[in-house]
N, C-alpha and C. Protein backbone atom coordinates (compact mmCIF):
# COMPACT_ATOMS: atom_id res chain seq x y z
N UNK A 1 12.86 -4.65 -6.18
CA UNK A 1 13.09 -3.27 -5.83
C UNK A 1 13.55 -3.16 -4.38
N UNK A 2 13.82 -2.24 -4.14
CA UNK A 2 14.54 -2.00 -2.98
C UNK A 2 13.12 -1.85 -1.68
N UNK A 3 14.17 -1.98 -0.77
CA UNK A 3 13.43 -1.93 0.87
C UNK A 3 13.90 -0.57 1.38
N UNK A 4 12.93 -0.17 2.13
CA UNK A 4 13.33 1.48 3.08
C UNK A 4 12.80 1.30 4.53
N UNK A 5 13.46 1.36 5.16
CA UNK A 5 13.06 1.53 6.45
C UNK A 5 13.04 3.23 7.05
N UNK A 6 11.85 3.66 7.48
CA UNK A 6 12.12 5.27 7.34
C UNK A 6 11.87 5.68 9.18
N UNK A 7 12.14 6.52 9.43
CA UNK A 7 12.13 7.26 10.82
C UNK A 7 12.09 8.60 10.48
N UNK A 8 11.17 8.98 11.88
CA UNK A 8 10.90 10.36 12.40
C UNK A 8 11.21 10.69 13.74
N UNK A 9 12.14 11.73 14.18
CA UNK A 9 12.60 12.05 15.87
C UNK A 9 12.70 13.04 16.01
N UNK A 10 12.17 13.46 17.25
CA UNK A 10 12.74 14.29 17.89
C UNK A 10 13.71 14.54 18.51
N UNK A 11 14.46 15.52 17.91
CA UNK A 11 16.01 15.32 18.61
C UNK A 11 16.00 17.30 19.50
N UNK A 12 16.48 16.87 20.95
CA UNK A 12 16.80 18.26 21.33
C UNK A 12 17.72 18.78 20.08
N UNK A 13 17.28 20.33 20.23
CA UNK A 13 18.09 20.80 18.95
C UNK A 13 19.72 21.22 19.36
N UNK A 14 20.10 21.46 20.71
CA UNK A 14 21.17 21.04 21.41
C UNK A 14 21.60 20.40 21.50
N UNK A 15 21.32 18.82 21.26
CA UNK A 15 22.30 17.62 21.08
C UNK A 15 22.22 17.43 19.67
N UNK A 16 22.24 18.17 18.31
CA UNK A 16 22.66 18.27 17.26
C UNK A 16 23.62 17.47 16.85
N UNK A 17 25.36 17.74 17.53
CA UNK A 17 25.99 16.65 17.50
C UNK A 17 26.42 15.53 18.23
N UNK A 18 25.91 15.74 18.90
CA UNK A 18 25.62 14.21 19.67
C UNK A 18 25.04 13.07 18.51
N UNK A 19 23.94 13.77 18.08
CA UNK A 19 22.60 13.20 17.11
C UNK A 19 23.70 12.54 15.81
N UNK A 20 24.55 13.34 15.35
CA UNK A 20 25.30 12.97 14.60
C UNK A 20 26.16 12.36 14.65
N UNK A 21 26.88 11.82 15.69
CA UNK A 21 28.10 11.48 16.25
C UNK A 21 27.21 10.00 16.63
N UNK A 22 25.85 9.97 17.40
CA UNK A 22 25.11 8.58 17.18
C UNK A 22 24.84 7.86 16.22
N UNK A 23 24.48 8.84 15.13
CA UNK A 23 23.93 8.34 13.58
C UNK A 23 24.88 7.53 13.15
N UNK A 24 26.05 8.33 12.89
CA UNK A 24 27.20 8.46 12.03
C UNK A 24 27.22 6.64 13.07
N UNK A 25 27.85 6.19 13.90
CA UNK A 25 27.69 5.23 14.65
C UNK A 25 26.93 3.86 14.22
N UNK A 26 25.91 4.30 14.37
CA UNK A 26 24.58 3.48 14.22
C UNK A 26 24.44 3.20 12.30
N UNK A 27 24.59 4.30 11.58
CA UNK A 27 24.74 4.15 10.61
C UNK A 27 26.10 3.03 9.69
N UNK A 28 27.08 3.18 10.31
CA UNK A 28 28.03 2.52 9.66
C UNK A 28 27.77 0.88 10.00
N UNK A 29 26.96 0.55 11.11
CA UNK A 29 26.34 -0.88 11.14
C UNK A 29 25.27 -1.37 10.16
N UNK A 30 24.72 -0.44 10.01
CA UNK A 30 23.68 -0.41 9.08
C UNK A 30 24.29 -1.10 7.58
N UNK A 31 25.36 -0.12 7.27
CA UNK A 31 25.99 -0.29 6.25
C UNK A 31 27.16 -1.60 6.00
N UNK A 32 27.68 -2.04 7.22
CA UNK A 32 28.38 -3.11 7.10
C UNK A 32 27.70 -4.11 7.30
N UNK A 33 26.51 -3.93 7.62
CA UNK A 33 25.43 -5.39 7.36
C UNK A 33 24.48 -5.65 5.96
N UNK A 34 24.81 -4.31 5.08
CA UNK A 34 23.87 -4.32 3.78
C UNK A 34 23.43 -3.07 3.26
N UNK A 35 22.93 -2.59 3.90
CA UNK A 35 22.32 -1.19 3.94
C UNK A 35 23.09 -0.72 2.21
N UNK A 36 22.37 0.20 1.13
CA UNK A 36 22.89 0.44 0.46
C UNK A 36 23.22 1.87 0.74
N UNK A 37 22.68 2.65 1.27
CA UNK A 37 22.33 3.97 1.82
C UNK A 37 21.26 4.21 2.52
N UNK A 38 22.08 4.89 3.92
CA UNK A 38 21.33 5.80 5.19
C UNK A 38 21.44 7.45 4.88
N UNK A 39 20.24 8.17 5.11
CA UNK A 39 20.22 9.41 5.54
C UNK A 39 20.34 9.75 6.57
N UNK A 40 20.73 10.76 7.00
CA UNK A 40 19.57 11.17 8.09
C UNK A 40 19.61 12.79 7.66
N UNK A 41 18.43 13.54 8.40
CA UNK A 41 18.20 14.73 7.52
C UNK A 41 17.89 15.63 8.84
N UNK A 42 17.94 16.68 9.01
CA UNK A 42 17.80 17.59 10.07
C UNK A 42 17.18 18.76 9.79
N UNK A 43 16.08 18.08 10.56
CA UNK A 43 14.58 19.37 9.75
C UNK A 43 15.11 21.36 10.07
N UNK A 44 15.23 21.78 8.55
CA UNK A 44 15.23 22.90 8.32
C UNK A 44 13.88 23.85 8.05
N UNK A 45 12.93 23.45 7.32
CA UNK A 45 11.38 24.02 6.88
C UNK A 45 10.17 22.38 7.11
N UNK A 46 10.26 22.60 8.06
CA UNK A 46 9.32 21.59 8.52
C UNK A 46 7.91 22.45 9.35
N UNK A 47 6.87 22.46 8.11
CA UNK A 47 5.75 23.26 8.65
C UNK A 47 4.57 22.72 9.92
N UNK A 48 4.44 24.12 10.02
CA UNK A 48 3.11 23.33 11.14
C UNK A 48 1.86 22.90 10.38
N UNK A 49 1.19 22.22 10.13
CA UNK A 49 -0.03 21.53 9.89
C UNK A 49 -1.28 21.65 10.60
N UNK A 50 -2.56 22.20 9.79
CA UNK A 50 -3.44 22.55 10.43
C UNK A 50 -4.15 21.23 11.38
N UNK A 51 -4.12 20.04 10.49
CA UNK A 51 -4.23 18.70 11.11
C UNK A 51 -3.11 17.74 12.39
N UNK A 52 -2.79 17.51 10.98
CA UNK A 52 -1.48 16.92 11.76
C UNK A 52 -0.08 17.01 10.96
N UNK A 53 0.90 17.02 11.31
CA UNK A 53 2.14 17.19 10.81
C UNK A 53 3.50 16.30 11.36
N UNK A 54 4.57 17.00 11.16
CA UNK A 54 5.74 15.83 11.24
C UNK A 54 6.12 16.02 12.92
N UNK A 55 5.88 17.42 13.18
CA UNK A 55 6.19 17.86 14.58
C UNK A 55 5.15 17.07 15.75
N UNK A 56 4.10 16.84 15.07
CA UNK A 56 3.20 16.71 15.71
C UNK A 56 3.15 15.00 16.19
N UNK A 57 3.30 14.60 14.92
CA UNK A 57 3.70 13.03 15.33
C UNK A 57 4.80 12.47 15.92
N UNK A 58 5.97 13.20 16.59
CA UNK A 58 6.62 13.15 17.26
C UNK A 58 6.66 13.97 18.81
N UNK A 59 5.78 14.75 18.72
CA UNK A 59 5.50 15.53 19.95
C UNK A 59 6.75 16.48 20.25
N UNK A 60 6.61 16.94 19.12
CA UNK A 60 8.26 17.72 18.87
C UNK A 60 7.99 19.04 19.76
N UNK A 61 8.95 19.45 21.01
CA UNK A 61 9.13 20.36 22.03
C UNK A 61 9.50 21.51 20.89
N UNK A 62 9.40 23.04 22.05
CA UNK A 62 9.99 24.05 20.81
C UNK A 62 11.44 23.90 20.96
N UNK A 63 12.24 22.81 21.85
CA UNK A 63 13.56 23.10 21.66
C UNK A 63 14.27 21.85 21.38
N UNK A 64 12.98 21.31 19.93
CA UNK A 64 13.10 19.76 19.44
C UNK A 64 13.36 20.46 18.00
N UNK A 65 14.34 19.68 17.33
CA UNK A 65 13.65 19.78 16.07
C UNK A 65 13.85 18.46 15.68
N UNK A 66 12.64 18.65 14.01
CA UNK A 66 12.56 16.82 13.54
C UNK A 66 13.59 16.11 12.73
N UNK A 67 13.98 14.95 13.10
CA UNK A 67 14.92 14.28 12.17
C UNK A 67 14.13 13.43 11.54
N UNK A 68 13.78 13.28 10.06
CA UNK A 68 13.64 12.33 9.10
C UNK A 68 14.59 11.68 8.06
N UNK A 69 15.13 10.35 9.01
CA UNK A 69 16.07 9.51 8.04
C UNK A 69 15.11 8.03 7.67
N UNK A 70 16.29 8.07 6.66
CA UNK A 70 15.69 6.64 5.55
C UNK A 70 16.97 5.76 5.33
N UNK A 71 16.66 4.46 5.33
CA UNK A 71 18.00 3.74 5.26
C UNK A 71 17.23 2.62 4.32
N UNK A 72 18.29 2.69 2.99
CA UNK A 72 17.87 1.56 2.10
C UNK A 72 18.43 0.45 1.85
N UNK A 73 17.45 -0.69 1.50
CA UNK A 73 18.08 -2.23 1.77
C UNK A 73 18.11 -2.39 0.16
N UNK A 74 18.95 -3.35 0.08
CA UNK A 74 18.46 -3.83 -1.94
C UNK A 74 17.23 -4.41 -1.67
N UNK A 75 17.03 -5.71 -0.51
CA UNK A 75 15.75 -5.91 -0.45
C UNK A 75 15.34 -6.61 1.02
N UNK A 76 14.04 -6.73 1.19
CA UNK A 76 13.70 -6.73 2.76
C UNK A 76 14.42 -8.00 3.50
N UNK A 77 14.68 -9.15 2.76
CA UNK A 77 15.33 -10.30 3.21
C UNK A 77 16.98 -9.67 3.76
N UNK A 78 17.74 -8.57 3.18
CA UNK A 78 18.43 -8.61 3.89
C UNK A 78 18.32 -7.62 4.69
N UNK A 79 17.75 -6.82 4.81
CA UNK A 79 16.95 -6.02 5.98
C UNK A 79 16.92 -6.82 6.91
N UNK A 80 16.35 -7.67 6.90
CA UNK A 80 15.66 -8.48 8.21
C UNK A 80 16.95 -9.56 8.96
N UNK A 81 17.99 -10.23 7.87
CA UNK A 81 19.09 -10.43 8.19
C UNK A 81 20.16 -9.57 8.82
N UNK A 82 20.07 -7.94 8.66
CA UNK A 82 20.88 -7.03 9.04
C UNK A 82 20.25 -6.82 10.61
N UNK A 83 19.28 -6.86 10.83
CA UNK A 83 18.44 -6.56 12.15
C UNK A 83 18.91 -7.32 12.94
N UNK A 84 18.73 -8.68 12.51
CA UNK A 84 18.92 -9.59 13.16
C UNK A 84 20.29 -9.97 13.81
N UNK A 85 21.22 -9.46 12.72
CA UNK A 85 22.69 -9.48 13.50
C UNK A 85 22.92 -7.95 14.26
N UNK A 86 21.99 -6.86 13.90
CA UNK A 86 22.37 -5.68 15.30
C UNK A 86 21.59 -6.30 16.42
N UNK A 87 20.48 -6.91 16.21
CA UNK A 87 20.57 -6.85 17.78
C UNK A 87 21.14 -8.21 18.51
N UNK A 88 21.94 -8.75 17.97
CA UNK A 88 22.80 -9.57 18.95
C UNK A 88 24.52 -8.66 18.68
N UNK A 89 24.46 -7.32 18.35
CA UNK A 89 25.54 -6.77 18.00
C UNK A 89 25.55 -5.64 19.50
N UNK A 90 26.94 -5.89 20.38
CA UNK A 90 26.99 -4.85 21.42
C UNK A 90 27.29 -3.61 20.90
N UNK A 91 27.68 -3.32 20.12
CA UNK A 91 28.27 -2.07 19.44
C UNK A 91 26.35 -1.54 19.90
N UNK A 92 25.63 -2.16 19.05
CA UNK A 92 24.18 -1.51 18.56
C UNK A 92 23.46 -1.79 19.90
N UNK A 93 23.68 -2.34 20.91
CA UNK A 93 23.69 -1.84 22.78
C UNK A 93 23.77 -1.13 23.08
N UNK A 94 24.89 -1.00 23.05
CA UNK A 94 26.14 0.51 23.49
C UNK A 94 25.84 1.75 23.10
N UNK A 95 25.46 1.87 21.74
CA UNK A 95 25.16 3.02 20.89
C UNK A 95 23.72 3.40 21.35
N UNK A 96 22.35 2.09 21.26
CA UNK A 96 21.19 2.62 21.87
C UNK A 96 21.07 3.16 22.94
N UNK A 97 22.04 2.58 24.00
CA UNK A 97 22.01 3.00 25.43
C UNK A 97 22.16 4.77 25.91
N UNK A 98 22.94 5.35 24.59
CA UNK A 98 23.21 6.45 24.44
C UNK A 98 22.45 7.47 23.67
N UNK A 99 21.20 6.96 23.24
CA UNK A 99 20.42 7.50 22.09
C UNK A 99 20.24 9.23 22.69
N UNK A 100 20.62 10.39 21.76
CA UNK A 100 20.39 11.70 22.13
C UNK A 100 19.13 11.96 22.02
N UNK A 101 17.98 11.38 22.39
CA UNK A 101 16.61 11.64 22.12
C UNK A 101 15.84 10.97 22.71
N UNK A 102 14.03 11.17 22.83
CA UNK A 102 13.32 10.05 23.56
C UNK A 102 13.31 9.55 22.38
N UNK A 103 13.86 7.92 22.43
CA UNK A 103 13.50 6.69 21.65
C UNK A 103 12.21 6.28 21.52
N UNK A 104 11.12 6.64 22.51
CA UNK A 104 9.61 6.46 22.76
C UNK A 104 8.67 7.19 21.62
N UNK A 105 9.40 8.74 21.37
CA UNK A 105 8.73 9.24 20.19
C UNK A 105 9.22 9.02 19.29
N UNK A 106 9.86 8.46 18.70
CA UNK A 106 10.51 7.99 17.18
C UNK A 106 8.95 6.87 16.69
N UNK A 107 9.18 7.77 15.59
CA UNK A 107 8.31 6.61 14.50
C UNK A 107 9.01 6.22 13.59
N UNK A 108 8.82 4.26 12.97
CA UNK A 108 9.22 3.97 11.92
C UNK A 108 8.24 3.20 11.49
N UNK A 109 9.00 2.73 10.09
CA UNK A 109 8.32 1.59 9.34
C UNK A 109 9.00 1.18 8.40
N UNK A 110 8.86 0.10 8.13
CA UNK A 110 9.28 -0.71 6.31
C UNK A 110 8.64 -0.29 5.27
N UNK A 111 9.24 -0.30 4.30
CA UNK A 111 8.71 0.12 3.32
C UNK A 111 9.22 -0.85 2.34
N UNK A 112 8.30 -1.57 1.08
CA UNK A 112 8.72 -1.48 -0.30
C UNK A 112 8.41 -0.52 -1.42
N UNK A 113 9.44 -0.27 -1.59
CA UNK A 113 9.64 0.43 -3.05
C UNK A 113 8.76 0.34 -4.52
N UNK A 114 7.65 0.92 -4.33
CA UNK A 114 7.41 0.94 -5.80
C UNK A 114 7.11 1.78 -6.88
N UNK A 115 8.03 2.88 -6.54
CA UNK A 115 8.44 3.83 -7.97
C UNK A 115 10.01 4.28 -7.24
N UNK A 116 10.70 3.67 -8.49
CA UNK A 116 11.89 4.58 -8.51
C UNK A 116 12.51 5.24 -9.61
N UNK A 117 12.59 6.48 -9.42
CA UNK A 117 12.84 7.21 -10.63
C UNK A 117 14.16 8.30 -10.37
């Protein structure tokens, strides 16, 4: 089954396309190293949580809103082969160096897949 690598950011809601113009970027490496499909999604109804929530785990400002993207591998071996050639890739330098957001609050993780329907 497939691999997911997922993220959560805060992106000023003013660098909107910036955010996209990075993705779009960052994404097409993704994809010429394996990737079967990247999202990225630009929080529209993202609630507040009496505990904790999506805003919250990013320390999302009121003039943040949250991005939750997912980028899928067929499987983690080439995940880990795709990584491995961005970061000896300057393009994926160049592009971080420019990130429209704090990179510090981004959360991720790996994921395997086990329901797909």
């Amino acid at each position: 089954m497939a691999y997911i690598d997922g993220f959560v950011m805060a992106v000023p809601t003013a660098n909107k396309q910036k955010f996209i113009d990075h993705a779009n970027a960052f994404d097409a490496m993704f994809k010429e190293f394996g990737a079967l499909r990247v999202i990225e999604a630009w929080g529209a109804d993202v609630p507040d949580g009496e505990v904790t929530d999506m805003k919250k785990a990013v320390q999302a400002k009121d003039d943040e809103t949250v991005v939750f993207s997912w980028v899928e591998w067929p499987d983690k071996a080439t995940r880990d082969a795709a990584m491995e050639k961005m970061m000896k890739d300057p393009r994926a330098t160049e592009e971080g160096a420019k990130m429209p957001f704090d990179g510090k609050r981004m959360i991720m993780g790996g994921f395997d897949a086990v329901v797909d329907f």
